[in-house]
Structures are given as structure tokens and as C-alpha cells.
N, C-alpha and C. Protein backbone atom coordinates (compact mmCIF):
# COMPACT_ATOMS: atom_id res chain seq x y z
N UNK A 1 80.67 126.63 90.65
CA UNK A 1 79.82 125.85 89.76
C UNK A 1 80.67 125.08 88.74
N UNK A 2 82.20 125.95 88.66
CA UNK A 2 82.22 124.89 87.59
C UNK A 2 83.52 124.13 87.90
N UNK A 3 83.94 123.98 88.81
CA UNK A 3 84.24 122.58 89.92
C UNK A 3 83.42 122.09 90.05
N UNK A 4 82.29 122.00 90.20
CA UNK A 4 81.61 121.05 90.24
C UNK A 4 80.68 119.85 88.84
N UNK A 5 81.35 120.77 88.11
CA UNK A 5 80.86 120.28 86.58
C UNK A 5 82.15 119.27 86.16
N UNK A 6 83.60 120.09 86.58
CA UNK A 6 84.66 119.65 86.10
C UNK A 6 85.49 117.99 87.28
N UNK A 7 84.50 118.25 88.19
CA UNK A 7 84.73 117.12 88.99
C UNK A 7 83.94 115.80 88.55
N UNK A 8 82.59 116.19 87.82
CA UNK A 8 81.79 114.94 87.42
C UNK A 8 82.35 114.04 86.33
N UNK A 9 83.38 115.04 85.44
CA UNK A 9 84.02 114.32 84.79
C UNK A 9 85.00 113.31 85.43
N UNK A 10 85.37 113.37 86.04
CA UNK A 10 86.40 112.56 87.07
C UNK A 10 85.41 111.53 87.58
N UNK A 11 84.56 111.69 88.20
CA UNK A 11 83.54 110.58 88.96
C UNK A 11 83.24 109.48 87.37
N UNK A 12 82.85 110.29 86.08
CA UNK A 12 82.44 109.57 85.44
C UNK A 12 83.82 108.49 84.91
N UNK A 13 85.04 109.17 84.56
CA UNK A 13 86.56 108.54 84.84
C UNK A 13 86.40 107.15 85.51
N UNK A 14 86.53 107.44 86.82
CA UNK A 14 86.59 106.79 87.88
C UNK A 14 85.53 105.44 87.88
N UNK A 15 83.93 105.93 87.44
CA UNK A 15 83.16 104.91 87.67
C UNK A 15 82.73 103.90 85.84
N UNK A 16 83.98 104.41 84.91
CA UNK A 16 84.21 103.62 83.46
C UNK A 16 85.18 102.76 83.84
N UNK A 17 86.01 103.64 84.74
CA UNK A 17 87.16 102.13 84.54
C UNK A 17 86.89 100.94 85.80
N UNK A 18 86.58 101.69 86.66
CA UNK A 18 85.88 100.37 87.18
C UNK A 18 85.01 99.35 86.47
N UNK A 19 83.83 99.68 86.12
CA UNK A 19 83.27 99.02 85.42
C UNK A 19 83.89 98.23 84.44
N UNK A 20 84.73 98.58 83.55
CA UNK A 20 85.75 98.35 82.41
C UNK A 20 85.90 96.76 83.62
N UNK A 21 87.08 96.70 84.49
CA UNK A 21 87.88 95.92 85.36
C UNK A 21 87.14 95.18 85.72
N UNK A 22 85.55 95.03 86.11
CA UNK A 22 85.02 93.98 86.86
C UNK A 22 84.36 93.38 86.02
N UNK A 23 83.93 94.09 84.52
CA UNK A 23 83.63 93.19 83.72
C UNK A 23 84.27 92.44 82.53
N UNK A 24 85.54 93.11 82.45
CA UNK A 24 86.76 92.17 81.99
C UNK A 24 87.08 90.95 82.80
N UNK A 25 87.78 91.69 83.98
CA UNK A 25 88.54 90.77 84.85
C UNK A 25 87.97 89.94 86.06
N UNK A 26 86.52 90.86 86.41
CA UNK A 26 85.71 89.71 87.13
C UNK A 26 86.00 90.04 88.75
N UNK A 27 86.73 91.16 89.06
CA UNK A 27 87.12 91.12 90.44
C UNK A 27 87.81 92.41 90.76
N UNK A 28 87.86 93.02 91.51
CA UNK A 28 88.11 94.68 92.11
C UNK A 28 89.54 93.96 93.04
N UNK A 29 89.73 92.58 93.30
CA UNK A 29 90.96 92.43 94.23
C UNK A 29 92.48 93.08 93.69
N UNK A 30 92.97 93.71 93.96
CA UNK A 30 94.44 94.39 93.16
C UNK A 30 95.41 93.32 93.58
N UNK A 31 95.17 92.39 94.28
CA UNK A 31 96.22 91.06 94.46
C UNK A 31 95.97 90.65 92.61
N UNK A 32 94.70 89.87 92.85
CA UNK A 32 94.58 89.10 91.67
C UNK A 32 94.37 90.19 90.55
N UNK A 33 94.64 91.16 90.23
CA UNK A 33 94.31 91.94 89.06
C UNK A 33 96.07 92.37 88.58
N UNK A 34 96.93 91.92 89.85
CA UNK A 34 97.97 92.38 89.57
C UNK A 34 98.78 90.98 89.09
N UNK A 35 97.92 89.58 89.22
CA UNK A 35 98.97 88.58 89.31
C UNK A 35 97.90 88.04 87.65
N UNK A 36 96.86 88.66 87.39
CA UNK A 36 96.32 87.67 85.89
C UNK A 36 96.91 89.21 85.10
N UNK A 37 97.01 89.93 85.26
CA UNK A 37 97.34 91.19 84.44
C UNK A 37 98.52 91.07 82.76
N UNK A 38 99.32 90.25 83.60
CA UNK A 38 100.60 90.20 82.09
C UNK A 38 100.04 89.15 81.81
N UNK A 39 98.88 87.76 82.17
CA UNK A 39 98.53 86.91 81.03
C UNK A 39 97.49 87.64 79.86
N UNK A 40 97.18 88.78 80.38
CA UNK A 40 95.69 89.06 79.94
C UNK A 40 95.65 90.21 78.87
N UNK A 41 97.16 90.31 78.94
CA UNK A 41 97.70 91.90 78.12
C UNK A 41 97.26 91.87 76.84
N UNK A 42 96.89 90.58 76.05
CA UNK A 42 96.75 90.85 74.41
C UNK A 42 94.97 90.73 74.35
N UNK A 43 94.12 91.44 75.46
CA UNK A 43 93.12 91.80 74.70
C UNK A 43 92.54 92.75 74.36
N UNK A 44 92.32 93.15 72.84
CA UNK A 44 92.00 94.65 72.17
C UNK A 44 90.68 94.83 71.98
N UNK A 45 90.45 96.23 72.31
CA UNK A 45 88.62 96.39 72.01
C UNK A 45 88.76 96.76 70.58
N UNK A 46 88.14 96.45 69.63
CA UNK A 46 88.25 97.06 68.45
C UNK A 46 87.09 98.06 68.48
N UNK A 47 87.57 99.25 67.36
CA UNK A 47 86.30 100.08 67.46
C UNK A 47 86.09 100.27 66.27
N UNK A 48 84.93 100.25 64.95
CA UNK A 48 84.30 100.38 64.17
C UNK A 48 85.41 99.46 63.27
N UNK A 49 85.95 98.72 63.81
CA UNK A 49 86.90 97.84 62.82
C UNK A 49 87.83 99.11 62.25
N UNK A 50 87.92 100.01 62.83
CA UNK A 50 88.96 101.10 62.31
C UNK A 50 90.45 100.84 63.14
N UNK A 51 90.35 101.10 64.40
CA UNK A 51 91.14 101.42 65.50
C UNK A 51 90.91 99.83 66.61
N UNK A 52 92.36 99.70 66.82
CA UNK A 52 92.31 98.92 68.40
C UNK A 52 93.24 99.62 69.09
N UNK A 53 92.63 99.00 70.71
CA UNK A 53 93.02 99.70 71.64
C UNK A 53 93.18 98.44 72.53
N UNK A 54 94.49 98.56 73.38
CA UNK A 54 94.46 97.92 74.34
C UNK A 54 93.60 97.37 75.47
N UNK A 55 93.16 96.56 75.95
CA UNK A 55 91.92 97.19 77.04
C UNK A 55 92.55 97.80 78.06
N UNK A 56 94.23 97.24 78.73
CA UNK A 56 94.28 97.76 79.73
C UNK A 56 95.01 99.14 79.43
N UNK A 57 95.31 99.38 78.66
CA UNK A 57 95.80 100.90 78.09
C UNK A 57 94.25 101.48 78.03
N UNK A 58 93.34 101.62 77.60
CA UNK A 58 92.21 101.86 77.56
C UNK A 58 91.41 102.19 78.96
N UNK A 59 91.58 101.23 80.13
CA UNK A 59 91.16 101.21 81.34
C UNK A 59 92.24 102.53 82.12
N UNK A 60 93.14 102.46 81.68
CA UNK A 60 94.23 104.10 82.22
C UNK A 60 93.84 105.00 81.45
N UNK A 61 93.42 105.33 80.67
CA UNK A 61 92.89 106.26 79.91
C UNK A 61 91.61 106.69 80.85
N UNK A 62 90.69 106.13 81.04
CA UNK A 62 89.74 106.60 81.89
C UNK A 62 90.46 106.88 83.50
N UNK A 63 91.17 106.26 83.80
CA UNK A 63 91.90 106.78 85.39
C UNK A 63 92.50 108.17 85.12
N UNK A 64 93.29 108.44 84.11
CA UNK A 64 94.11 109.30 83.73
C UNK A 64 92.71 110.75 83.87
N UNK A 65 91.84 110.52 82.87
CA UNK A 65 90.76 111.34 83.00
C UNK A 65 90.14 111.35 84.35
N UNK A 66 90.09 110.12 85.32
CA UNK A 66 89.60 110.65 86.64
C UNK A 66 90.62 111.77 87.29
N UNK A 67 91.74 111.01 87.38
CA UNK A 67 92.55 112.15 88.23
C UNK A 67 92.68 113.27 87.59
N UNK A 68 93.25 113.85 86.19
CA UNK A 68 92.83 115.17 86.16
C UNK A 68 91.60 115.60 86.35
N UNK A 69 90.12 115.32 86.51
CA UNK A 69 89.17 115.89 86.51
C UNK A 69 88.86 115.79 87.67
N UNK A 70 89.17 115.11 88.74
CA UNK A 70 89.15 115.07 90.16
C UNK A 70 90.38 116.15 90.84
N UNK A 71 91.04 116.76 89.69
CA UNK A 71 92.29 117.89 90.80
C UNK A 71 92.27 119.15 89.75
N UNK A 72 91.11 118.90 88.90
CA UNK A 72 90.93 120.12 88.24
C UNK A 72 91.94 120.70 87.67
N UNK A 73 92.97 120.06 86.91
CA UNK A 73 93.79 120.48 86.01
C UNK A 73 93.80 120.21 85.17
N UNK A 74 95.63 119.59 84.46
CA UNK A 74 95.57 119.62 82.96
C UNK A 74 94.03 119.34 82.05
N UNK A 75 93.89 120.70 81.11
CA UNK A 75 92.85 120.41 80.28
C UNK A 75 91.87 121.02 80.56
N UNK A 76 91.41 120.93 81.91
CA UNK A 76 89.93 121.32 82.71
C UNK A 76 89.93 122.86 83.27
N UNK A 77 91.06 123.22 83.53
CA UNK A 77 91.00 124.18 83.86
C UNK A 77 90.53 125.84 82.80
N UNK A 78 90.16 126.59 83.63
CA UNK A 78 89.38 127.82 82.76
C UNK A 78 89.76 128.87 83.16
């Protein structure tokens, strides 16, 4: 049961940063995500006007959380 709790976190990972990528960048192709990528590097999400964050540092942040929560380690584990 709770692999299966600790895996949804990963799905949810997985289906932010997608989202994040196709509505930034407009396209799931890893050709073109890899060739507009270094023009596109200086845009920051701001959050409560406190904190910015990279977007694409931001978009690994949610991958980072898929794969540990998809192999049930660092963090997740009990």
C-alpha cells in the first residue's frame, strides 16, 4: 500500500513537469527543446514576489521528484 502511495508522487513529478514544458516551450520534441533551451534560460517564475526560480531549474525539480518517487527512495522510503 504504500508503494503505491509513494509512486503517485512520482506520476504527479512526472505529469508537472511535463505540463511545465509544453506550456512554456510549446512542444514535447527533445530535438527542439534541446536546440531553444540556452536561448530561453533567463526565464524566472517569481513566487509571492519573495523568491525566483529558474523555470528550467524548476522543471528538474519536479523530474528529480519523479524519479525518486518512481524507485522509491531517497526521502520516500519508510
Amino acid at each position: 500500500m504504500k508503494a503505491m502511495i509513494v509512486n503517485r508522487f512520482g506520476d504527479f513529478g512526472l505529469y508537472f513537469a511535463i505540463l511545465l514544458i509544453f506550456s512554456f516551450f510549446k512542444t514535447l520534441d527533445f530535438c527542439t527543446l534541446n536546440a531553444i533551451s540556452y536561448y530561453l534560460n533567463d526565464i524566472y517564475l517569481n513566487f509571492f514576489d519573495l523568491y525566483s526560480l529558474n523555470l528550467q531549474e524548476f522543471i528538474c525539480c519536479f523530474f528529480f521528484l519523479a524519479v525518486i518517487g518512481k524507485s522509491a527512495q531517497l526521502g520516500f522510503h519508510t
